[in-house]
C-alpha atoms as a PDB file:
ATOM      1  CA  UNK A   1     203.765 132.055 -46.434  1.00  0.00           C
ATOM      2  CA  UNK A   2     202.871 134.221 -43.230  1.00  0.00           C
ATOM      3  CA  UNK A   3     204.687 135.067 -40.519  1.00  0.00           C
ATOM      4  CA  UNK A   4     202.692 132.469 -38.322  1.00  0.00           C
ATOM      5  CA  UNK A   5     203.992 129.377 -40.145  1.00  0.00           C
ATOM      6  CA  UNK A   6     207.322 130.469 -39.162  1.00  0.00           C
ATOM      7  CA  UNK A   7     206.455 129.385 -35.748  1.00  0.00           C
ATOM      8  CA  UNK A   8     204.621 126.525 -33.862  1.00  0.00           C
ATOM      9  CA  UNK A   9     200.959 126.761 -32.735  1.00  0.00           C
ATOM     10  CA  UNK A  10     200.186 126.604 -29.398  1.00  0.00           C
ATOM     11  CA  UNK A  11     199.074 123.055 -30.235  1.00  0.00           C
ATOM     12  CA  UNK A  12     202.241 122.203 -31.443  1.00  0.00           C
ATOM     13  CA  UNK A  13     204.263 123.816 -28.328  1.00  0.00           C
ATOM     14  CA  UNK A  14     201.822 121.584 -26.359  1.00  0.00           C
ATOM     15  CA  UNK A  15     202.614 118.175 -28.432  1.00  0.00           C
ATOM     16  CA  UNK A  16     205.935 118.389 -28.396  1.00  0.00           C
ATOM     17  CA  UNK A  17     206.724 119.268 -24.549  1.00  0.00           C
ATOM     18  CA  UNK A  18     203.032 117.158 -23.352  1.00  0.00           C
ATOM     19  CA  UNK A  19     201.807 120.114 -21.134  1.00  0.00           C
ATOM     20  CA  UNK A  20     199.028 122.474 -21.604  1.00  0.00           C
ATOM     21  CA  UNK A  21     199.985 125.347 -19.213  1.00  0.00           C
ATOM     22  CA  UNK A  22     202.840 127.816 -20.370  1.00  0.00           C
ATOM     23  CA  UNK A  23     204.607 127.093 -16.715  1.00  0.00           C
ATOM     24  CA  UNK A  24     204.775 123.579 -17.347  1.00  0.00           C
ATOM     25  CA  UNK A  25     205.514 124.280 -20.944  1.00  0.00           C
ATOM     26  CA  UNK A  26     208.476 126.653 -20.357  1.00  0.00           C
ATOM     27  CA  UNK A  27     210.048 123.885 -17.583  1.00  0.00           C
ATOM     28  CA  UNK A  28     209.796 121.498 -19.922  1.00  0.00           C
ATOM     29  CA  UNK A  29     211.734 123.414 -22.570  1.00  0.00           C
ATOM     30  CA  UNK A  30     214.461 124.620 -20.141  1.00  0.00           C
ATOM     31  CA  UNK A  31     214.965 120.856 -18.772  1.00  0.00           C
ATOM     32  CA  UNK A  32     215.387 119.699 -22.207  1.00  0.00           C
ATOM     33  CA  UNK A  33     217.676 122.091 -24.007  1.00  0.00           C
ATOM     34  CA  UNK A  34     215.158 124.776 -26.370  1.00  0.00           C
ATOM     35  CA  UNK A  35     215.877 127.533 -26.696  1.00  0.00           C
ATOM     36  CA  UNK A  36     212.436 129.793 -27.092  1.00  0.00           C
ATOM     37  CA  UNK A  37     211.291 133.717 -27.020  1.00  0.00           C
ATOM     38  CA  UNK A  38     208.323 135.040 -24.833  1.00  0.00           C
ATOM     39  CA  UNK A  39     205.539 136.391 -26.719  1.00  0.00           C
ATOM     40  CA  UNK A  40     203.838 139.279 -24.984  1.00  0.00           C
ATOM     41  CA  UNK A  41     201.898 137.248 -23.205  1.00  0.00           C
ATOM     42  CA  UNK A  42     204.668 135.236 -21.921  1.00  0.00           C
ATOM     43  CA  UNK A  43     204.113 131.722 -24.107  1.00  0.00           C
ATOM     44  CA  UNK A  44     206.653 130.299 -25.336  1.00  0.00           C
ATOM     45  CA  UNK A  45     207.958 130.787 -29.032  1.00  0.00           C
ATOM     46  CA  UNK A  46     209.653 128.052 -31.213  1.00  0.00           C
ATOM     47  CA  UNK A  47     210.779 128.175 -34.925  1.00  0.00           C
ATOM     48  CA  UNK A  48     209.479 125.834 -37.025  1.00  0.00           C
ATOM     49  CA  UNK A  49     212.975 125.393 -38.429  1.00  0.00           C
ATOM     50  CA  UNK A  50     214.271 124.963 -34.980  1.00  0.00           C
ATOM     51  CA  UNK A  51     212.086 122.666 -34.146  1.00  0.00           C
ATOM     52  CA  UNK A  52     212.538 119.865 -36.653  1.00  0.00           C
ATOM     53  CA  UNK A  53     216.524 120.597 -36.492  1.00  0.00           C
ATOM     54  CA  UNK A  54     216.295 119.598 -32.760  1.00  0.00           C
ATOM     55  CA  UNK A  55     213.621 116.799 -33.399  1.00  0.00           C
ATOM     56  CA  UNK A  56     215.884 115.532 -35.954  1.00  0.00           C
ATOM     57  CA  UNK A  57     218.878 115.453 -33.170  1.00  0.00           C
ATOM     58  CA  UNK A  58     220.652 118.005 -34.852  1.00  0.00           C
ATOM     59  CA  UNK A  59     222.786 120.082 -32.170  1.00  0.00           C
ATOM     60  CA  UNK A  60     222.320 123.863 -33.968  1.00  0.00           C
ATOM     61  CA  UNK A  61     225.059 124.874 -31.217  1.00  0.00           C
ATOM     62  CA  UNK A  62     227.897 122.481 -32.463  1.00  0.00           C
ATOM     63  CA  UNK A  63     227.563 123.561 -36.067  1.00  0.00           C
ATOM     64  CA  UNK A  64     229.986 125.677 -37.522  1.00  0.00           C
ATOM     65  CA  UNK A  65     230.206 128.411 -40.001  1.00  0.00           C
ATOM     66  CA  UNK A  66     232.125 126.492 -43.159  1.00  0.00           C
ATOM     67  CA  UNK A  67     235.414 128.430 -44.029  1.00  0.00           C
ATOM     68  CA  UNK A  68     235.161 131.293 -46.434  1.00  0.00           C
ATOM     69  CA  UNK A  69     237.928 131.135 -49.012  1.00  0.00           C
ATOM     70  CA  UNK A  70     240.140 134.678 -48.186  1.00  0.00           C
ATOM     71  CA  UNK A  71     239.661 137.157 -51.858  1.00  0.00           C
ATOM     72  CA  UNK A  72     242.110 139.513 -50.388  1.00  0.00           C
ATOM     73  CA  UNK A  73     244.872 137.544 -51.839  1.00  0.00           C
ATOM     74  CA  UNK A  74     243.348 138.023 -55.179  1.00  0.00           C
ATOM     75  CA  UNK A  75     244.652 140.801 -57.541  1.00  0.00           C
END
């Protein structure tokens, strides 16, 4: 697997926020709670995995780390 599959196409940026310029795109995002990067060129970039945990309603920011059992006690 590539680097690129890691990420959505252009095509899928467009699909999921129903605008075509990177403006648009971006407001849309923002108004609706993604989090993205800027590539170089200033479109917006959204990880696949991201992506279908926020389709899926899943709220990445109220999940938290489960509680690691403490091994200092152990002799």
């Amino acid at each position: 697997m590539n680097g690129h599959e890691e990420i959505l196409n252009p095509e899928e940026v467009a699909a999921i926020t129903g605008r075509i310029h990177r403006d648009a795109q971006l407001e849309w995002l923002t108004q609706h709670g993604w989090r993205s990067e800027l590539s170089a060129a200033g479109r917006p970039i959204i990880g696949r995995w991201y992506a279908r945990m926020k389709l899926a309603g899943i709220d990445l920011a109220s999940l938290t780390p489960g509680k690691l059992p403490d091994f200092g006690k152990i002799k």
